[in-house]
Protein backbone atom coordinates (compact mmCIF):
# COMPACT_ATOMS: atom_id res chain seq x y z
CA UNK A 1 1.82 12.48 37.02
CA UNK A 2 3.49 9.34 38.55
CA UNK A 3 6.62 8.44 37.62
CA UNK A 4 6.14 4.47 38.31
CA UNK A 5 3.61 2.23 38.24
CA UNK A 6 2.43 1.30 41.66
CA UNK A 7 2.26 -2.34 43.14
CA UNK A 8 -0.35 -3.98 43.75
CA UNK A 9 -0.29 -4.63 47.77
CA UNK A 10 -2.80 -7.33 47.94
CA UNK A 11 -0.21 -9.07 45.21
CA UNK A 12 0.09 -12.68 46.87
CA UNK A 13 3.77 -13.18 48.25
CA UNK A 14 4.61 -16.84 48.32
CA UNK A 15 8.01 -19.09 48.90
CA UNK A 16 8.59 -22.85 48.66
CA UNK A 17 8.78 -25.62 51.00
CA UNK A 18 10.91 -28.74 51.05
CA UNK A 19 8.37 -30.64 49.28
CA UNK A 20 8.46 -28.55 46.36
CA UNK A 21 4.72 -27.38 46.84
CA UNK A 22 3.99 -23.30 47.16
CA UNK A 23 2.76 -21.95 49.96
CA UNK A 24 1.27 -18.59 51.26
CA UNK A 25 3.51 -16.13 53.58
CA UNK A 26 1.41 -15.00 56.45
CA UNK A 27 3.58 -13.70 58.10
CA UNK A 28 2.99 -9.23 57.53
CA UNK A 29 6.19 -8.59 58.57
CA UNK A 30 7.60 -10.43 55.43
CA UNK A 31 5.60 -9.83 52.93
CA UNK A 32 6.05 -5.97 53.44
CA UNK A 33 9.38 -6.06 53.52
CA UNK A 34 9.52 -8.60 50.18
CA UNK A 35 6.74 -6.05 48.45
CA UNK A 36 9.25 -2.88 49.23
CA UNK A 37 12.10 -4.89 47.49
CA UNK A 38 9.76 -5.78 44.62
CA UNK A 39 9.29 -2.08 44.45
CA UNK A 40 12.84 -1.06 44.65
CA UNK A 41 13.67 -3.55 41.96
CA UNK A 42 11.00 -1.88 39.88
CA UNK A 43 12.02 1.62 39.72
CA UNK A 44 15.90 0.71 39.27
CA UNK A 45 15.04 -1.64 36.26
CA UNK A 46 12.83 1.33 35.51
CA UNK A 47 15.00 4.28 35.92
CA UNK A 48 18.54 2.32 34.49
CA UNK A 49 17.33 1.83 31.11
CA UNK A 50 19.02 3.36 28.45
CA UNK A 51 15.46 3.64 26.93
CA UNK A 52 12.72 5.49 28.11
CA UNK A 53 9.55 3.34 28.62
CA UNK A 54 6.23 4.99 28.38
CA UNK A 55 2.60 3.57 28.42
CA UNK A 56 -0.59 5.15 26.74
CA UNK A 57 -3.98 4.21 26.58
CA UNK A 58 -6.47 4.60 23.90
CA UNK A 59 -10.15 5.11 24.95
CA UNK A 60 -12.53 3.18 22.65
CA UNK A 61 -13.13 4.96 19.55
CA UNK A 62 -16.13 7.04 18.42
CA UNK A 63 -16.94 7.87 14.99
CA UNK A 64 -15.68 10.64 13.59
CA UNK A 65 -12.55 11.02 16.07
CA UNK A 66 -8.73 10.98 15.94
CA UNK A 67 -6.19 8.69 18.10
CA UNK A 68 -5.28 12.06 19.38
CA UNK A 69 -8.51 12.54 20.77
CA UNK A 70 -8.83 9.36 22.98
CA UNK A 71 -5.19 8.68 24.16
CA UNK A 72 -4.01 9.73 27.38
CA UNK A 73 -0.60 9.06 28.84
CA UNK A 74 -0.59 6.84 31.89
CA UNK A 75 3.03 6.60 32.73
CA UNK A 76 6.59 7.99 31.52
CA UNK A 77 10.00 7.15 33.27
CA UNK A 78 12.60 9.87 34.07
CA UNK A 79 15.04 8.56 30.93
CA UNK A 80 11.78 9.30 28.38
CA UNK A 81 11.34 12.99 29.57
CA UNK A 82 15.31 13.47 29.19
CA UNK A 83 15.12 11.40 25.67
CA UNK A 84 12.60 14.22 24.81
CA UNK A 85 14.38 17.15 26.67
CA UNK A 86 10.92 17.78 27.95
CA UNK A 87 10.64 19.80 31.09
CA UNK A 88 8.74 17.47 33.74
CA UNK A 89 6.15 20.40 34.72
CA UNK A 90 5.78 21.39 31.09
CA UNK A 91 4.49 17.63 30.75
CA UNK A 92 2.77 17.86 33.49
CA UNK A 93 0.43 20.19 32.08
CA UNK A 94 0.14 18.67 28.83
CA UNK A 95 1.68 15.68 27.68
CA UNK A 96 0.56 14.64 24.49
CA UNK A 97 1.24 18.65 23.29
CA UNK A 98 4.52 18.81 25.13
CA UNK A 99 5.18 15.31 22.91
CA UNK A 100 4.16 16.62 19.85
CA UNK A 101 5.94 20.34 19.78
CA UNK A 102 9.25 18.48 19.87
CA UNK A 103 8.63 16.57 16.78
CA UNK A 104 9.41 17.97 13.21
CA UNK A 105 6.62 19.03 11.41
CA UNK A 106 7.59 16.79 8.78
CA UNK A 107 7.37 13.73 10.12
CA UNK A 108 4.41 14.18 12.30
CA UNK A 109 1.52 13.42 9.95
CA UNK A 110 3.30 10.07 9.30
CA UNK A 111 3.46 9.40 13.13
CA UNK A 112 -0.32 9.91 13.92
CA UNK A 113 -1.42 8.18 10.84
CA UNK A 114 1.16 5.25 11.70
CA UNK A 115 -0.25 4.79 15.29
CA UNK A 116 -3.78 4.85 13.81
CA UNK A 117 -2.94 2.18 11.41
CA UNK A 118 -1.41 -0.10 14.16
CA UNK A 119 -4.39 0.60 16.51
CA UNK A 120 -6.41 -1.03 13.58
CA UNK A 121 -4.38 -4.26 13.21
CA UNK A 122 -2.87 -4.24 16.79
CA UNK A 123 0.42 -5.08 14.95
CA UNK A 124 4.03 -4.20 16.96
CA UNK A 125 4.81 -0.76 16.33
CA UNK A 126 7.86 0.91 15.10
CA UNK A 127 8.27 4.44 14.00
CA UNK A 128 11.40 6.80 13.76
CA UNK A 129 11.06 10.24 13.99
CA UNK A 130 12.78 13.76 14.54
CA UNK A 131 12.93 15.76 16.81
CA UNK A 132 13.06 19.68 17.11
CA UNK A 133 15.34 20.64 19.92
CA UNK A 134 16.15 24.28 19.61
CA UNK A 135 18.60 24.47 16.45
CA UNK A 136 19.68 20.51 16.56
CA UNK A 137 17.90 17.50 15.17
CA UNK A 138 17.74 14.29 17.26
CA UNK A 139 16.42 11.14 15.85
CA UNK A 140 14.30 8.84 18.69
CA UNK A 141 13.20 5.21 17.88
CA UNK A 142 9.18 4.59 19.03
CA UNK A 143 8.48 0.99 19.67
CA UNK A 144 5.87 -0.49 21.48
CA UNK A 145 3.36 -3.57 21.71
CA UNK A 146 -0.79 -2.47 21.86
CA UNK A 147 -2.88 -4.54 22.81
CA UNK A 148 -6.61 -4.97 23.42
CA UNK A 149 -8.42 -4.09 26.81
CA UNK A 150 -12.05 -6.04 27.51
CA UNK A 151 -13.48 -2.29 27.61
CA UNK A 152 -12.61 -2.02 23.86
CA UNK A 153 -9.80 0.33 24.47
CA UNK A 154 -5.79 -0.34 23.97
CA UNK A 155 -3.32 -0.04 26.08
CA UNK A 156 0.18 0.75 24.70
CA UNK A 157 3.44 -0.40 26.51
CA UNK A 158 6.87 0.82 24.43
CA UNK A 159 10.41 2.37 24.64
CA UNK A 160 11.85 5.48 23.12
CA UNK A 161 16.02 5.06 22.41
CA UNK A 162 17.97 7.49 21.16
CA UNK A 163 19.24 6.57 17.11
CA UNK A 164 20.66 10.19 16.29
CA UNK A 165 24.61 8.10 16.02
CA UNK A 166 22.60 5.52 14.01
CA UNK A 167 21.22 7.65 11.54
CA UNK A 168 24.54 10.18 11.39
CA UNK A 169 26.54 6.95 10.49
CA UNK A 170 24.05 5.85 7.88
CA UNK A 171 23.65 9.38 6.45
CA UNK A 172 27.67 9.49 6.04
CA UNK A 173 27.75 6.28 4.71
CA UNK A 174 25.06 7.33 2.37
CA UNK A 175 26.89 10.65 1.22
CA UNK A 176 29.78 8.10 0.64
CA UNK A 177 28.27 5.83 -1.48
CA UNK A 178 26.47 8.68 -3.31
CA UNK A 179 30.45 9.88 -3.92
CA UNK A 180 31.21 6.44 -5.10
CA UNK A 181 28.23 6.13 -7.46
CA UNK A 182 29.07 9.95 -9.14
CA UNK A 183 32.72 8.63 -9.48
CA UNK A 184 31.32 5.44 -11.11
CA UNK A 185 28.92 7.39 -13.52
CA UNK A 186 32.54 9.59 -14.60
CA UNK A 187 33.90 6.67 -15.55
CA UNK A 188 35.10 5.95 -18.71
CA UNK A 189 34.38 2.19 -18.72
CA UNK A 190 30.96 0.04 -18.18
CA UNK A 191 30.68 -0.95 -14.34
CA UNK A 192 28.52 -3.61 -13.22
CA UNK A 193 27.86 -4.93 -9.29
CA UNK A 194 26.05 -8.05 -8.86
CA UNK A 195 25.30 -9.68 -6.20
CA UNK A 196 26.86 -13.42 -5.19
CA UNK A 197 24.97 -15.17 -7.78
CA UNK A 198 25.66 -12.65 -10.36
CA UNK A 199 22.31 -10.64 -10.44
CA UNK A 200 23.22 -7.29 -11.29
CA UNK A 201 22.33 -4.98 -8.66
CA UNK A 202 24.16 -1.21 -10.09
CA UNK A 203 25.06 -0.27 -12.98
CA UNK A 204 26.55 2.80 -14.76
CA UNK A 205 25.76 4.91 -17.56
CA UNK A 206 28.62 3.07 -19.40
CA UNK A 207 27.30 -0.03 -18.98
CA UNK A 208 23.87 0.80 -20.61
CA UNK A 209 25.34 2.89 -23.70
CA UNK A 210 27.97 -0.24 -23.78
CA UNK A 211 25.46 -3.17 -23.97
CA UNK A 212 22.35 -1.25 -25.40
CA UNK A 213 19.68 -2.45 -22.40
CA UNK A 214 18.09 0.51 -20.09
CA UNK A 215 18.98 0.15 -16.54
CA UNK A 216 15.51 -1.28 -15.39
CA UNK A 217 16.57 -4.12 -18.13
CA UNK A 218 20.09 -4.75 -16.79
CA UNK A 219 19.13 -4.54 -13.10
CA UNK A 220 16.71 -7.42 -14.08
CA UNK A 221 19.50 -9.53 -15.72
CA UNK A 222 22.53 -12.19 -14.77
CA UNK A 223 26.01 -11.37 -15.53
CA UNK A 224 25.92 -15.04 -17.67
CA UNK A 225 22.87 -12.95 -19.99
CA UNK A 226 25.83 -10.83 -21.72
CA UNK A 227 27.70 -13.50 -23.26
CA UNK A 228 26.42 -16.35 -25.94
CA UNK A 229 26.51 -20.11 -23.97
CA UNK A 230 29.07 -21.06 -26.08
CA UNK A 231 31.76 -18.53 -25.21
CA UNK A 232 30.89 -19.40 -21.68
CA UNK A 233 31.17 -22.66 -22.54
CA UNK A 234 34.87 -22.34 -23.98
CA UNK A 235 35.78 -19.88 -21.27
CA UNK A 236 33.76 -19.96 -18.16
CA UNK A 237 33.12 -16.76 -15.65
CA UNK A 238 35.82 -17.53 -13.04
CA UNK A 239 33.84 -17.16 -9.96
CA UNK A 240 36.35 -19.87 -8.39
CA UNK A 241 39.10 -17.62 -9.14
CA UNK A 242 37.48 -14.61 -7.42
CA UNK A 243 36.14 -16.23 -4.30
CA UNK A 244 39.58 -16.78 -3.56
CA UNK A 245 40.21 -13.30 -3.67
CA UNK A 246 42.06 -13.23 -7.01
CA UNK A 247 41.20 -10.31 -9.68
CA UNK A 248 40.15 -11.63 -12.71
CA UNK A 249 40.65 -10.28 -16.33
CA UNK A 250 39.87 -12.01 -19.32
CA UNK A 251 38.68 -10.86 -22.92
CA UNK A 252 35.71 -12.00 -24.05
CA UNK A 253 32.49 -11.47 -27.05
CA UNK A 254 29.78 -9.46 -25.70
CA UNK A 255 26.30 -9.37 -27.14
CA UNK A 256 24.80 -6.16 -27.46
CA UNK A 257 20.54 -6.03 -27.21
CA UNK A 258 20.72 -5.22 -30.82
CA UNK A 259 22.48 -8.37 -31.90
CA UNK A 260 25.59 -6.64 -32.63
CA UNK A 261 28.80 -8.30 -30.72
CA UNK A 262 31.73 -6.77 -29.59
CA UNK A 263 34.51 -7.26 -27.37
CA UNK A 264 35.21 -7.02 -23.85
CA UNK A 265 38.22 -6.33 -21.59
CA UNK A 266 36.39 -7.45 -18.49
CA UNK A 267 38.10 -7.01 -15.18
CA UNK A 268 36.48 -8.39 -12.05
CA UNK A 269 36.61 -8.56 -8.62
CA UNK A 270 34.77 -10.48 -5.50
CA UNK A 271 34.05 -7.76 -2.69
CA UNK A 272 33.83 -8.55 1.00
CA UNK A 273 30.46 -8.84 1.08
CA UNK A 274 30.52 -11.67 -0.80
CA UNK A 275 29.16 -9.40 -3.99
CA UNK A 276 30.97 -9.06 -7.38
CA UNK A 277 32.36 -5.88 -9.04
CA UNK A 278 32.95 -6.01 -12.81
CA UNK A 279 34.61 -2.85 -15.24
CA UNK A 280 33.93 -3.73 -18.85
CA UNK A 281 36.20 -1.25 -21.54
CA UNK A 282 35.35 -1.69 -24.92
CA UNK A 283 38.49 -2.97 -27.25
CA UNK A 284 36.52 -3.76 -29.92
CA UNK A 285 37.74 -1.10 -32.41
CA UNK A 286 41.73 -1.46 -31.10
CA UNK A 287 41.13 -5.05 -31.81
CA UNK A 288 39.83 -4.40 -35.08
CA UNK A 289 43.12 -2.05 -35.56
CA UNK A 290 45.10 -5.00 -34.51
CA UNK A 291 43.71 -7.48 -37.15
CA UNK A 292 44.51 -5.04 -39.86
CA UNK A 293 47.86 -3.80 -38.91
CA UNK A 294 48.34 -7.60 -38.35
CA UNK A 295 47.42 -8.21 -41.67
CA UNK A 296 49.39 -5.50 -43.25
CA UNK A 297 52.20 -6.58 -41.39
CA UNK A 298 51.96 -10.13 -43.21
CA UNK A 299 51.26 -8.49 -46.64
CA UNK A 300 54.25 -6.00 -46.05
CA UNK A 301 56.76 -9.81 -45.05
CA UNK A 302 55.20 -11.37 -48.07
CA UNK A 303 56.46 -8.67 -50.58
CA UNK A 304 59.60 -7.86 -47.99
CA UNK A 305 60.49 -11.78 -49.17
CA UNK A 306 59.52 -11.32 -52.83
CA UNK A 307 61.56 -8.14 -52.81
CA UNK A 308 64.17 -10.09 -51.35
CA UNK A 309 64.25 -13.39 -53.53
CA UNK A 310 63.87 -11.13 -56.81
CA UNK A 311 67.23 -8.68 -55.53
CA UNK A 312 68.73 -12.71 -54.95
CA UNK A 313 67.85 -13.24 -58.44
CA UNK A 314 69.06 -10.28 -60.01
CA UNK A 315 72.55 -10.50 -57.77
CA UNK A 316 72.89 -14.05 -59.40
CA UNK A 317 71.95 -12.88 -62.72
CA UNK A 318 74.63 -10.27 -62.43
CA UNK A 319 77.10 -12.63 -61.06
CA UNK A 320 76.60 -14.57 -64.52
CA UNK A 321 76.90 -12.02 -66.86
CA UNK A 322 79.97 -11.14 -65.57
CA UNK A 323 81.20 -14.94 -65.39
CA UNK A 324 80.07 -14.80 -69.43
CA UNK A 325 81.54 -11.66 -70.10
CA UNK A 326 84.98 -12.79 -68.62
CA UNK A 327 85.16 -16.11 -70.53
CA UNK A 328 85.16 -13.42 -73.18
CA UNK A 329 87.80 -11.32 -72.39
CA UNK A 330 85.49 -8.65 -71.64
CA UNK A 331 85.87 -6.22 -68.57
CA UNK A 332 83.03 -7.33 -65.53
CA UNK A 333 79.75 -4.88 -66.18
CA UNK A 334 78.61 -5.46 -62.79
């Protein structure tokens, strides 16, 4: 198999004159020597890429058969074979097999019926796959452009990178925020995450139990859809406030999907994506405790103040008995 397209010899070399007007070389000397450099210039671009560049074609199909059955590979560069730790004589003897052993089982049905699909519609093609490689996994990246041929077949010109750091990043980060969602579900308090206009984008189990909608309702809603127009009216969300990287807490009347309203400790926070991060804890019943020891505590002053007048009273009382009793000559009772 060749490792490089070849170029075409008969290829016209031309150069410019003074007048601005192009002209042919004649001379053989020349254009051999500019047609080697063209060459050269070729396979470096070729064999430097941190991608490896490949090119099928795709006979015209018949009824009744696969992609598999009319492609053929034309070219591969060095960088593709070591992309697919692919022995060069192994693909030498068969290529598309040699291809197709090193991906994972999984993911192979996907890949034929994927290049089918974009034979159809001629579309640009991207597909990520894995690959098999003894006892290790590498992800690979397959992109590439089809396009038609006047014989009715396609001829496929792509690149292969390697996106196994990608994908190991975006697993961890997924494992992460998988971490960070169980923490949120243990939490004792409603958590909502919207996004910068307030859409709610995650939510916990909290936050359901707390404001009676199902997730699929919330997820659907506006942080502003919690709270009656008026109380947002008298005290508005302070998005201000947050956007200038200030936490914001503020107590406030929630309405529950069943009508019922109860009250908020709401503690919020503007992430650095520009998203919000809200933890709602439910103070309705302390608040309720409050009013009432409140009011005892005025009911318990009121008689405090009776108690003390009447003991006023009864000291004066005393005071003239005793004023009475000595205008009598009698000895002081009290």
């Amino acid at each position: 198999m060749k490792k490089y397209s070849p170029i075409n010899s008969e290829s016209m070399i031309i150069k410019q004159n003074s007048n601005d007007n192009l002209t042919e070389i004649t001379d053989p000397a020349v254009a051999k020597m500019a047609l080697l450099e063209s060459r050269q210039l070729y396979a470096d671009l070729v064999s430097n890429q941190s991608a490896g560049i490949y090119r099928i074609l795709v006979q015209k199909p018949e009824n009744g058969k696969s992609i598999l059955e009319s492609v053929s590979i034309e070219f591969v560069s060095d960088r593709f074979l070591e992309l697919m730790e692919i022995d060069p004589s192994d693909f030498t003897i068969n290529a598309i097999s040699a291809v197709f052993r090193r991906m994972h089982p999984n993911d192979l049905p996907d890949f034929i019926a994927s290049n089918e699909r974009a034979q159809l519609t001629l579309e640009p093609y991207i597909q990520e796959v894995r690959l098999v490689i003894g006892q290790k996994i590498k992800w690979v990246r397959f992109e590439s452009n089809p396009r038609k041929l006047e014989d009715g077949s396609t001829r496929w010109t792509g690149v292969i990178l390697d996106i196994t750091a990608q994908k190991m990043a975006e697993e961890i980060i997924k494992l992460n925020e998988e971490k960070y969602r169980m923490l949120l579900e243990l939490a004792t308090d409603a958590f909502f995450h919207g996004d910068p206009m307030g859409n709610f984008i995650f939510v916990n189990s909290v936050a359901i139990g707390q404001t009676g909608y199902s997730r699929e309702e919330l997820l659907k809603m506006n942080m502003k859809d919690l709270f009656s127009p008026e109380s947002l009216e008298e005290v508005p969300l302070k998005f201000v406030e947050l956007r200038r990287g200030e936490t914001a807490r503020t107590e406030r009347e929630l309405n529950r999907k069943d009508g019922k309203q109860i009250t908020v400790d709401m503690v919020s926070r503007m992430m650095p994506d520009g998203t919000f991060q809200s933890f709602f804890r439910d103070v309705t019943d302390r608040r309720l405790i409050e009013k009432a020891l409140k009011r005892k505590l005025s009911e318990l002053e009121i008689y405090y103040e009776l108690a003390i007048t009447r003991e006023r009273k009864m000291i004066a009382l005393k005071g003239e008995i005793n004023l009475l009793l000595g205008r009598l000559g009698e000895k002081a009772k009290y």
